[in-house]
Protein backbone atom coordinates (compact mmCIF):
# COMPACT_ATOMS: atom_id res chain seq x y z
CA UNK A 1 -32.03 9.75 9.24
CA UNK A 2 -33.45 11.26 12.09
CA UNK A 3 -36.81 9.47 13.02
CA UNK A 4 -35.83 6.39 15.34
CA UNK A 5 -37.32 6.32 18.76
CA UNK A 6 -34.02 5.42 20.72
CA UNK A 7 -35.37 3.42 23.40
CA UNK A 8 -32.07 2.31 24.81
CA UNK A 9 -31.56 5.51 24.84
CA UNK A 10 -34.72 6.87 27.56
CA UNK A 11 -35.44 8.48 29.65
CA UNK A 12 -33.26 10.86 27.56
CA UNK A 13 -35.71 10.05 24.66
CA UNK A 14 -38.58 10.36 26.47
CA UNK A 15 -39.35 13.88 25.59
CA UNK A 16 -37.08 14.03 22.26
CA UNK A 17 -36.11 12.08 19.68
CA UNK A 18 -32.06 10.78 19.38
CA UNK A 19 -30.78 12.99 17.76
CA UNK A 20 -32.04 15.92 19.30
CA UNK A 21 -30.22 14.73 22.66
CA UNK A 22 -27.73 17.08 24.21
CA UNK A 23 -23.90 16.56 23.34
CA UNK A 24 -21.15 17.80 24.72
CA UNK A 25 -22.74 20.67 26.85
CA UNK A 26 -24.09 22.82 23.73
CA UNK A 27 -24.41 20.70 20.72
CA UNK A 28 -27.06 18.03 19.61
CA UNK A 29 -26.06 14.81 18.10
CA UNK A 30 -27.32 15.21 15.08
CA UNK A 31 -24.94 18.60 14.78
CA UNK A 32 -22.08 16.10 14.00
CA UNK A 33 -23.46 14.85 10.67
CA UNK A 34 -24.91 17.76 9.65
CA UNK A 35 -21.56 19.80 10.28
CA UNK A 36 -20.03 17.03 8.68
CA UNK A 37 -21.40 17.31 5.32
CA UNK A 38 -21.23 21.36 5.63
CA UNK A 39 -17.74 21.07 6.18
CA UNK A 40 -17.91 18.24 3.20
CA UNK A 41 -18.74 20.57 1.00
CA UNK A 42 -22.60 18.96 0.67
CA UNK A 43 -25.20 21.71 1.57
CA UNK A 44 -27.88 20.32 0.53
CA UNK A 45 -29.15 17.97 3.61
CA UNK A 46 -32.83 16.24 3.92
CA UNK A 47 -33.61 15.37 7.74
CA UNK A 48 -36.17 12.26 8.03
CA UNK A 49 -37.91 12.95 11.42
CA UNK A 50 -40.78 11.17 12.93
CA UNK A 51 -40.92 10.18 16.36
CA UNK A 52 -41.02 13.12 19.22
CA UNK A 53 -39.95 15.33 16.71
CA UNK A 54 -40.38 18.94 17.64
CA UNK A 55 -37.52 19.06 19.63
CA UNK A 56 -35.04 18.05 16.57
CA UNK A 57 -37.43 20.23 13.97
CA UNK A 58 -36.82 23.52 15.68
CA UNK A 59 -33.19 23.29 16.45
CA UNK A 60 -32.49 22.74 13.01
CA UNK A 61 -35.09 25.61 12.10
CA UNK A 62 -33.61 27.66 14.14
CA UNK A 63 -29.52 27.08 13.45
CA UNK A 64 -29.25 25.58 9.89
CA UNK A 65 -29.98 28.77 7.77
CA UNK A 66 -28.66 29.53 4.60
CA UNK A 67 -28.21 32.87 2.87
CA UNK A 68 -30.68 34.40 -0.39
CA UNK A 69 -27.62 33.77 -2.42
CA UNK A 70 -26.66 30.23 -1.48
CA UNK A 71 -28.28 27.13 -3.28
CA UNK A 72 -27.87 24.84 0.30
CA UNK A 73 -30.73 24.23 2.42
CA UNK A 74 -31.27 21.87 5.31
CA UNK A 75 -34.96 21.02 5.32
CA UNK A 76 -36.72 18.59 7.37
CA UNK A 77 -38.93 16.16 6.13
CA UNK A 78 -41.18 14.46 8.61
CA UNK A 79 -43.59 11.35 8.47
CA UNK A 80 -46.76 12.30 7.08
CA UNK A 81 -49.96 10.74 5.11
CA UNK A 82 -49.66 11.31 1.17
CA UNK A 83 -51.87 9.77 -1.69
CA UNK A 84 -49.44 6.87 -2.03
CA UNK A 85 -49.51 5.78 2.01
CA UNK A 86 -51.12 6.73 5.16
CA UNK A 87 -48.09 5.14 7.44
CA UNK A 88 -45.54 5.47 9.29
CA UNK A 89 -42.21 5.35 8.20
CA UNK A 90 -41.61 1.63 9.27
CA UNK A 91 -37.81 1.42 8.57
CA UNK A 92 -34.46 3.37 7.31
CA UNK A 93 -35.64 2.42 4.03
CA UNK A 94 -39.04 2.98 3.91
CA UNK A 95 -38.19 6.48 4.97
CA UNK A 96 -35.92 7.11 1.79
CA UNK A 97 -39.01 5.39 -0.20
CA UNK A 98 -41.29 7.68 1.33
CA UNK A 99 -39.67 10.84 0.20
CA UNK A 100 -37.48 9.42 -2.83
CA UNK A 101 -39.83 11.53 -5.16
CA UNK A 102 -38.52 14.77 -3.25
CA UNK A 103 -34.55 13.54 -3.36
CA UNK A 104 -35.63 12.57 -7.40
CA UNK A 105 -36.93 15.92 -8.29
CA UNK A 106 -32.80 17.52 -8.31
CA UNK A 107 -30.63 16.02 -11.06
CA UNK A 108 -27.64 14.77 -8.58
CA UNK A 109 -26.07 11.77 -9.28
CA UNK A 110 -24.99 10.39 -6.19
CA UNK A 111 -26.75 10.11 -2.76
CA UNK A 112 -25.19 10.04 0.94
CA UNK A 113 -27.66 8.65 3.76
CA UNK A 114 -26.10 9.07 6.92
CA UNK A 115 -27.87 8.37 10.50
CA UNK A 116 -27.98 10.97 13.00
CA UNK A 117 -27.44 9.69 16.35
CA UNK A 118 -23.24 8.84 15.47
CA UNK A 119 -19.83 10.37 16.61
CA UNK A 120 -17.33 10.91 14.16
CA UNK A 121 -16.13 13.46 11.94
CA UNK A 122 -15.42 12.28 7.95
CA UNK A 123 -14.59 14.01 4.73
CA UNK A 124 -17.25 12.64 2.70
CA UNK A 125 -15.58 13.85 -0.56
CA UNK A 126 -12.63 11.32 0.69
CA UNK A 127 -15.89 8.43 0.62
CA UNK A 128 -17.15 9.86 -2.53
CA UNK A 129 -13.65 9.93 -4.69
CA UNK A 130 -13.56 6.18 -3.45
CA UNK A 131 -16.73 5.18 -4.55
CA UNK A 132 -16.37 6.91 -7.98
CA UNK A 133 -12.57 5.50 -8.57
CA UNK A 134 -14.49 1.85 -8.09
CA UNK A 135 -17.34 2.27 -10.46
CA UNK A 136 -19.00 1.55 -7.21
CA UNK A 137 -22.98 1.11 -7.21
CA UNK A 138 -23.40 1.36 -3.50
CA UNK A 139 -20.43 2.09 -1.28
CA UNK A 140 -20.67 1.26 2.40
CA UNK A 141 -18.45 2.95 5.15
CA UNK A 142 -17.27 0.63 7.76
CA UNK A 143 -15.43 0.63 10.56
CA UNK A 144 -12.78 -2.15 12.01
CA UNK A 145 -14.18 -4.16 15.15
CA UNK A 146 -12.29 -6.59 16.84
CA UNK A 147 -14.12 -10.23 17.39
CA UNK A 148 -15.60 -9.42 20.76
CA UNK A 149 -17.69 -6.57 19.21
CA UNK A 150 -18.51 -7.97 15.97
CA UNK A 151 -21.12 -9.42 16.97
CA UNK A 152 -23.38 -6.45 17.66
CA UNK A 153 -22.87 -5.39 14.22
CA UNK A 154 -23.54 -6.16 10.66
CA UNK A 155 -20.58 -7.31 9.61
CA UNK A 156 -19.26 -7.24 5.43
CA UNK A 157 -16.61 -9.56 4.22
CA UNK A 158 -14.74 -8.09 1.25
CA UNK A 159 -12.18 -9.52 -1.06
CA UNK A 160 -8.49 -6.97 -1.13
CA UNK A 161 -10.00 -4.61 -3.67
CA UNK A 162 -12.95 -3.95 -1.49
CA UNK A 163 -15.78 -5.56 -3.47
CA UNK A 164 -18.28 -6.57 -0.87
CA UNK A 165 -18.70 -10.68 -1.18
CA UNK A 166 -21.27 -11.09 1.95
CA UNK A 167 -22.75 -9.57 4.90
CA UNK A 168 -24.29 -10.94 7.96
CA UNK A 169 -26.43 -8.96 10.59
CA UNK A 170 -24.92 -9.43 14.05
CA UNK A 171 -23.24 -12.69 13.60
CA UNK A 172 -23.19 -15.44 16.67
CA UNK A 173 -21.63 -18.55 15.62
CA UNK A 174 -17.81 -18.69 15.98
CA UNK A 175 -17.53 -20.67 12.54
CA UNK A 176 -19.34 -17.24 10.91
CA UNK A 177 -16.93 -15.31 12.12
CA UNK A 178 -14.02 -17.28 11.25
CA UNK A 179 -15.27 -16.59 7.65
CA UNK A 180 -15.74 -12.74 7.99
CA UNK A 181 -12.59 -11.70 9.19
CA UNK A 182 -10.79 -8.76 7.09
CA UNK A 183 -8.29 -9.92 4.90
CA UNK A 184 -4.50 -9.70 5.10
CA UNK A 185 -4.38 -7.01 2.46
CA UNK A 186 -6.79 -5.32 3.76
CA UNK A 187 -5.20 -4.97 6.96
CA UNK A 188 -1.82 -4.06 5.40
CA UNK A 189 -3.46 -1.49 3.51
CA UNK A 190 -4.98 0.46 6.62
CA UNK A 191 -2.03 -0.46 9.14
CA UNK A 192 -4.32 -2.83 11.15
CA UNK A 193 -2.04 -5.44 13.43
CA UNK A 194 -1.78 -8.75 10.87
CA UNK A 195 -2.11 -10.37 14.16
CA UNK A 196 -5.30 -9.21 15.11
CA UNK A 197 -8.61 -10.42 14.40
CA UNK A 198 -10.52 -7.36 12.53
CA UNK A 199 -14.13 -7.22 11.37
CA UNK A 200 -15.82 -4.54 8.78
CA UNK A 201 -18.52 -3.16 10.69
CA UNK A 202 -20.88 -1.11 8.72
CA UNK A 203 -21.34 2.45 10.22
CA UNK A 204 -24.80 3.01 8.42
CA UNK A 205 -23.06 5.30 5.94
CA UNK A 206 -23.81 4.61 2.44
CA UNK A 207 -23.57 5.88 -0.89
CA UNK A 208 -25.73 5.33 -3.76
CA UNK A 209 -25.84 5.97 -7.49
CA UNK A 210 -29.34 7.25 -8.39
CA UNK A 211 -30.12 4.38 -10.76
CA UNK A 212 -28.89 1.71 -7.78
CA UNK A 213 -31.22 3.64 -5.21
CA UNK A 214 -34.48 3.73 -7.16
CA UNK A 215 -33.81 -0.14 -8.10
CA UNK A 216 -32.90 -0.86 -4.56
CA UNK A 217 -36.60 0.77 -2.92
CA UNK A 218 -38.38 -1.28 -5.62
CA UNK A 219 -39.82 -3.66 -3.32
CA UNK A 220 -41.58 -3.45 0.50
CA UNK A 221 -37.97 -3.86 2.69
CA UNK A 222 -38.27 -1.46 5.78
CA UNK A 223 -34.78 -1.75 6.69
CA UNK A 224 -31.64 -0.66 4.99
CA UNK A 225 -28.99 -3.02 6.84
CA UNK A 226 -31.82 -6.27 7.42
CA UNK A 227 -33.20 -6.04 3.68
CA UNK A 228 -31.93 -3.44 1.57
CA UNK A 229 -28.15 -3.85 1.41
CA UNK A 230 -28.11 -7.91 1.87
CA UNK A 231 -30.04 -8.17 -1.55
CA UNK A 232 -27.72 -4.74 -3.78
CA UNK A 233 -24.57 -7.23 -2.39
CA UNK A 234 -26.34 -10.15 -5.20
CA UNK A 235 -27.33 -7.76 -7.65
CA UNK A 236 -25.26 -4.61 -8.08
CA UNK A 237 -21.24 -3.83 -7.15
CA UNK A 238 -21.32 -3.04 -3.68
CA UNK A 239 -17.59 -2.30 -1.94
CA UNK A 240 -16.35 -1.05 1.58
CA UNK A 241 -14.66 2.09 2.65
CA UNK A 242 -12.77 1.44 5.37
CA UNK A 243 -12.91 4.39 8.38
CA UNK A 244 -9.79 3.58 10.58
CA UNK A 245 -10.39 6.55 12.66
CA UNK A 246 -13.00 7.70 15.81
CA UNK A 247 -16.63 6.68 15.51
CA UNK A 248 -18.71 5.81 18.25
CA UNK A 249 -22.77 5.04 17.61
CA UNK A 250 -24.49 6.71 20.57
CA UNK A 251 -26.98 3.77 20.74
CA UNK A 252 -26.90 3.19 24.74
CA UNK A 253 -27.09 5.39 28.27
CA UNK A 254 -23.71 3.73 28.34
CA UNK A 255 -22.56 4.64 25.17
CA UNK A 256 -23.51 7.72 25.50
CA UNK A 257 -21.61 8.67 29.09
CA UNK A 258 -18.85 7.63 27.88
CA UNK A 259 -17.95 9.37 24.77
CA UNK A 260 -19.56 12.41 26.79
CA UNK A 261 -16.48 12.21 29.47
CA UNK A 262 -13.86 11.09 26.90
CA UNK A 263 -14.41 14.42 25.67
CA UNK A 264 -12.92 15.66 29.13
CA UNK A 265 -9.57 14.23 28.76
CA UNK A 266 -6.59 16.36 28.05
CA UNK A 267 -6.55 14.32 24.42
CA UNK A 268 -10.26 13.36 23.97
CA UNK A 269 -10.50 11.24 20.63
CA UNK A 270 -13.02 13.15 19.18
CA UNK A 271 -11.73 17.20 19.12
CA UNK A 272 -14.17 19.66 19.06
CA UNK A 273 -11.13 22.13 18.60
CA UNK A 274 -10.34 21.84 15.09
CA UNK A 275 -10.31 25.21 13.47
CA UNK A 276 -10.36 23.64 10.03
CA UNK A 277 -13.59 21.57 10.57
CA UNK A 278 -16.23 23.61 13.14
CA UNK A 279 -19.04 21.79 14.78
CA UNK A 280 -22.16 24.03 13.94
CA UNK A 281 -24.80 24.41 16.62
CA UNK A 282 -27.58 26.74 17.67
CA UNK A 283 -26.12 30.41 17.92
CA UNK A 284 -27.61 31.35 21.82
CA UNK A 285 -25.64 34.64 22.41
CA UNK A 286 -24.75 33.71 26.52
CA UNK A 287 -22.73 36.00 27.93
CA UNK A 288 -19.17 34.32 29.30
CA UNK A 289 -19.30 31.57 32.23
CA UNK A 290 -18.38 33.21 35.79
CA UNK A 291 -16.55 31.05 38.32
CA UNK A 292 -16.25 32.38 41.56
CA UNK A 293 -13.36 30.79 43.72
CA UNK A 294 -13.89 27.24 42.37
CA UNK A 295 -11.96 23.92 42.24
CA UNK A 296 -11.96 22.33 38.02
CA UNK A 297 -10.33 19.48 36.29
CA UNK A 298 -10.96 18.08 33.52
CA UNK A 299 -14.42 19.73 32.27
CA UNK A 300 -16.03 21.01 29.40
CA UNK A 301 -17.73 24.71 30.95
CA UNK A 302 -20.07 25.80 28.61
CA UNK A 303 -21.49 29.23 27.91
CA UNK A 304 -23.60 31.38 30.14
CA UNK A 305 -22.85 29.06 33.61
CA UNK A 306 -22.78 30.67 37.04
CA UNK A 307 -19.95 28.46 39.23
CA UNK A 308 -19.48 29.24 42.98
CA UNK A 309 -17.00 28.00 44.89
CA UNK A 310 -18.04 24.30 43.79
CA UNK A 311 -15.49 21.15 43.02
CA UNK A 312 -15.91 19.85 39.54
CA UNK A 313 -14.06 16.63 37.87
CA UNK A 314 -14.47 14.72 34.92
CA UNK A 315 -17.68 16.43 34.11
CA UNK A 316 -19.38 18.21 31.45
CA UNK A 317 -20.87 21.33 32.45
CA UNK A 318 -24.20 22.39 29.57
CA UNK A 319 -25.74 25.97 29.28
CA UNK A 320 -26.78 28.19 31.44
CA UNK A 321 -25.72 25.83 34.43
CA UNK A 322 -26.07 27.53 37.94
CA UNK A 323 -23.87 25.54 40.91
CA UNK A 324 -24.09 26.75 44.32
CA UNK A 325 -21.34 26.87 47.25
CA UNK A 326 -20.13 23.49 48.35
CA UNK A 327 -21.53 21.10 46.04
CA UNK A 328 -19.53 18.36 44.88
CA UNK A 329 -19.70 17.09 40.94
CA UNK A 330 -17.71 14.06 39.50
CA UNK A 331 -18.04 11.70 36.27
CA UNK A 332 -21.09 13.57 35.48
CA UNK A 333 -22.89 15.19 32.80
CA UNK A 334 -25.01 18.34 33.29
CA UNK A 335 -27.02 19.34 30.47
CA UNK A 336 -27.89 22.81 31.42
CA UNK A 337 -30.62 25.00 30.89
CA UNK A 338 -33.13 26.73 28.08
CA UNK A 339 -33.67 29.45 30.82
CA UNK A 340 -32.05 30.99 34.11
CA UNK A 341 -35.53 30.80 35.98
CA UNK A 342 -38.75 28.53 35.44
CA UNK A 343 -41.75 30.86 35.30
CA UNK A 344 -45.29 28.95 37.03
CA UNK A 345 -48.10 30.20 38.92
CA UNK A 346 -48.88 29.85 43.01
CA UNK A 347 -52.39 29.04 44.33
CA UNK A 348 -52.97 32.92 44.47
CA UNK A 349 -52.40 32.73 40.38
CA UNK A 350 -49.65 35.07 41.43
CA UNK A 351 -46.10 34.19 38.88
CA UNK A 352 -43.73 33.01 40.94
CA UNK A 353 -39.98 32.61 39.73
CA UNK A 354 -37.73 29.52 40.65
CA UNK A 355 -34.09 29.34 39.58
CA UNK A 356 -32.65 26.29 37.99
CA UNK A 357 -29.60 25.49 39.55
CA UNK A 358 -27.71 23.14 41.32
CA UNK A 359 -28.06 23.96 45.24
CA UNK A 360 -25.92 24.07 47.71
CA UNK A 361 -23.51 21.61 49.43
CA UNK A 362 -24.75 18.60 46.81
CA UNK A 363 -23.14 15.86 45.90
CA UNK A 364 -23.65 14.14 42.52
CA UNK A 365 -21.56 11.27 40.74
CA UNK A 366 -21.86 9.42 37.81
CA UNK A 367 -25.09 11.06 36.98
CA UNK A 368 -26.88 12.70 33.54
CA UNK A 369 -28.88 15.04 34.89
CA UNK A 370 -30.97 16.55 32.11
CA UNK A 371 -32.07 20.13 30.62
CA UNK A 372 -34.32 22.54 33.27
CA UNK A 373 -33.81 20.14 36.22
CA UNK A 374 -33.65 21.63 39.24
CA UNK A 375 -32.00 19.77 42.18
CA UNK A 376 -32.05 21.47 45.77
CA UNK A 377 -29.42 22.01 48.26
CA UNK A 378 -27.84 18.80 50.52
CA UNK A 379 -28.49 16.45 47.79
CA UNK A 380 -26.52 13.84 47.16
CA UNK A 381 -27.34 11.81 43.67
CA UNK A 382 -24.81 8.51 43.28
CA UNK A 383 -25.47 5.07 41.83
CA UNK A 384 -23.10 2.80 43.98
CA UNK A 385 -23.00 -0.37 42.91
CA UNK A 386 -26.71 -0.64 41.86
CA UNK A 387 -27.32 -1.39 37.58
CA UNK A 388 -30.73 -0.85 36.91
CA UNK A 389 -33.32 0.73 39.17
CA UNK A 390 -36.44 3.31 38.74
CA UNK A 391 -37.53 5.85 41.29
CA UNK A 392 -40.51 8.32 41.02
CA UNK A 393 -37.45 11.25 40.23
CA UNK A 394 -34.52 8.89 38.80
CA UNK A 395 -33.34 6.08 37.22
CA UNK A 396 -30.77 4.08 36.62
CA UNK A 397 -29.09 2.37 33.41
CA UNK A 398 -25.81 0.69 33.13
CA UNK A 399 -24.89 2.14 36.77
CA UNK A 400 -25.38 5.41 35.59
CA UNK A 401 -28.43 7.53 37.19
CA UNK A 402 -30.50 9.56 35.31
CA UNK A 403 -32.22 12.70 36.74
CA UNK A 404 -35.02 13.21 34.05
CA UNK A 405 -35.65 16.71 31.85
CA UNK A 406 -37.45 19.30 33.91
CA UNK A 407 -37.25 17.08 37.13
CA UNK A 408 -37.20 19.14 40.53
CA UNK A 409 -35.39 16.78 43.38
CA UNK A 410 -36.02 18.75 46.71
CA UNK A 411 -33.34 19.53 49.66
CA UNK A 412 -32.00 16.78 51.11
CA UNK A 413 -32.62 14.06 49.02
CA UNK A 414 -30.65 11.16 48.76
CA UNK A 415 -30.91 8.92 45.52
């Protein structure tokens, strides 16, 4: 699922849909589900795009490509008008409805729907061999929350076995929650702390057997956790697979910072260096990053950057990144470059060449700065104390600021 319009998300939406959004400083988030399945042994993978969709549609053109000889395919299938409807997708849901006839026309059994926009890494055979040795109609894969977060979830409530007995969207009232919590053999059976309060929250990963999929979409719901998954819980065997391991929904400017820089630490907890388990992204061909006399710790240097004699800490460091002498980087992400120079014409019509790079002596901290900015020398970029604020070349979210895609922030400014 690949369509939403991720306006918690913006300005990093603004120009792209979610999960076409840089991650860690050459993938895209929607790399980590798609590698997933690959890696899962599932290759063939629908994409549902609609909103500012280009972006996502020619990455995955571009880097999911099987060979003549290989029945896998990754093909996207984006919103459009057909005899039966003339809408939008309005929902999750209505987006499987849309194109179940396309899913319907192969003779497979059993069908994942995954979002795109999430952090993780799962063996979905692991989810699958569950859901078979239940007899399971629908599986859902959750994840345990403790009581402060459960409430910006939908939350399941499952008996020991796993059967799925209720499920409440982003619950409120302390008495609801007293009723949701995981049971104690539930807990046992996944190590959780018996003395801890622990809540199934459902990642948006489901499995469904064909029959329970076409009987679910017979109706109008939009939404697969509102509508959908409520109303299989009355009528078919619905049960929980329990992830205890790293997931992190990418929903926020927030959210997203953070599992950027945890990816920094000497033990991030998600580990783009497994061997066993490669995170597949567009191949680019950039030569090897050059750093010239600089100061680094704890960063993630991507390929084809040009350092010089710059500090760098806690940061993430994208593509084709150029930093001059002297500046200063901390708690940031840069998210590089589709190009070493931006090509545009003077009054003269003459072309006239402009590098994208980081100039010197600047300062930036806790900043995203997105793809083909350009920010001049003497800069300095750094939220203070200040939450939520808009300038004509920033803003700010969460205490985090925000240097739009394609921005140009000229010498000496101070944000």
């Amino acid at each position: 699922m690949g369509g939403g319009r991720g306006s918690r998300l913006f300005p990093l939406t603004h120009m792209r849909s979610k999960p076409a959004v840089p991650l860690g400083g050459k993938y895209r988030l929607v790399d980590i589900p798609i590698s997933n399945c690959i890696n899962s042994g599932i290759s063939q993978i629908y994409v549902l795009t609609q909103f500012n969709s280009e972006s996502l549609n020619r990455h995955i053109s571009h880097t999911y490509k099987f060979d003549q000889f290989h029945r896998g395919f990754v093909h996207v299938l984006a919103a459009q008008q057909t005899p039966r409807g003339d809408s939008w997708y309005q929902g999750t849901a209505d987006a499987v409805r849309q194109n179940l006839s396309y899913f319907l026309q192969q003779p497979d059994e059993y069908f994942i729907i995954l979002s795109g926009d999430q952090l993780y890494r799962m063996d979905y055979r692991e989810l699958l061999d569950y859901h078979l040795s239940k007899g399971a109609d629908v599986t859902i894969s959750t994840t345990p929350v403790p009581r402060d977060l459960a409430s910006s979830f939908g939350i399941m409530q499952s008996d020991d076995e796993g059967l799925i007995q209720s499920f409440v969207e982003k619950p409120q009232e302390p008495e609801v929650l007293d009723k949701l919590r995981m049971p104690e053999g539930m807990l046992e059976t996944f190590e959780l702390p018996k003395d801890e309060e622990r809540y199934q929250a459902s990642m948006g990963i489901y499995i469904f057997h064909r029959r329970a999929l076409e009987a679910c979409l017979e109706n109008d719901h939009d939404d697969f956790g509102k509508h959908i998954i409520p109303e299989a819980i009355r009528n078919f065997k619905v049960y929980s697979y329990v992830f205890n391991d790293y997931w992190e929904d990418i929903g926020t400017i927030k959210a997203f910072f953070e599992a950027n820089l945890d990816l920094t630490k000497l033990v991030p907890n998600y580990n783009f260096f497994d061997p066993d388990n490669p995170i597949y992204t567009h191949a680019r061909f950039l030569p090897a990053s050059k750093v010239n006399n600089a100061t680094i710790d704890e960063a993630l240097i991507s390929d084809g950057c040009i350092i010089s004699r710059a500090r760098i800490r806690r940061s993430i460091i994208g593509i084709r990144s150029v930093i001059e002498s002297g500046s200063d980087i901390s708690d940031s992400i840069i998210m590089g470059s589709d190009y070493y120079h931006r090509t545009s014409f003077n009054e003269e019509g003459k072309t006239v060449k402009t590098k994208v790079q980081i100039g010197e002596n600047t300062r930036i901290r806790k900043t995203i700065i997105d793809k083909n900015a350009i920010i001049g020398s003497n800069v300095v970029i750094d939220p203070g104390d200040r939450q939520e604020e808009e300038g004509e070349l920033y803003y700010i979210r969460e205490n985090i600021v925000v240097i739009p895609k394609d921005a140009v922030i000229p010498d000496g400014t101070v944000i």
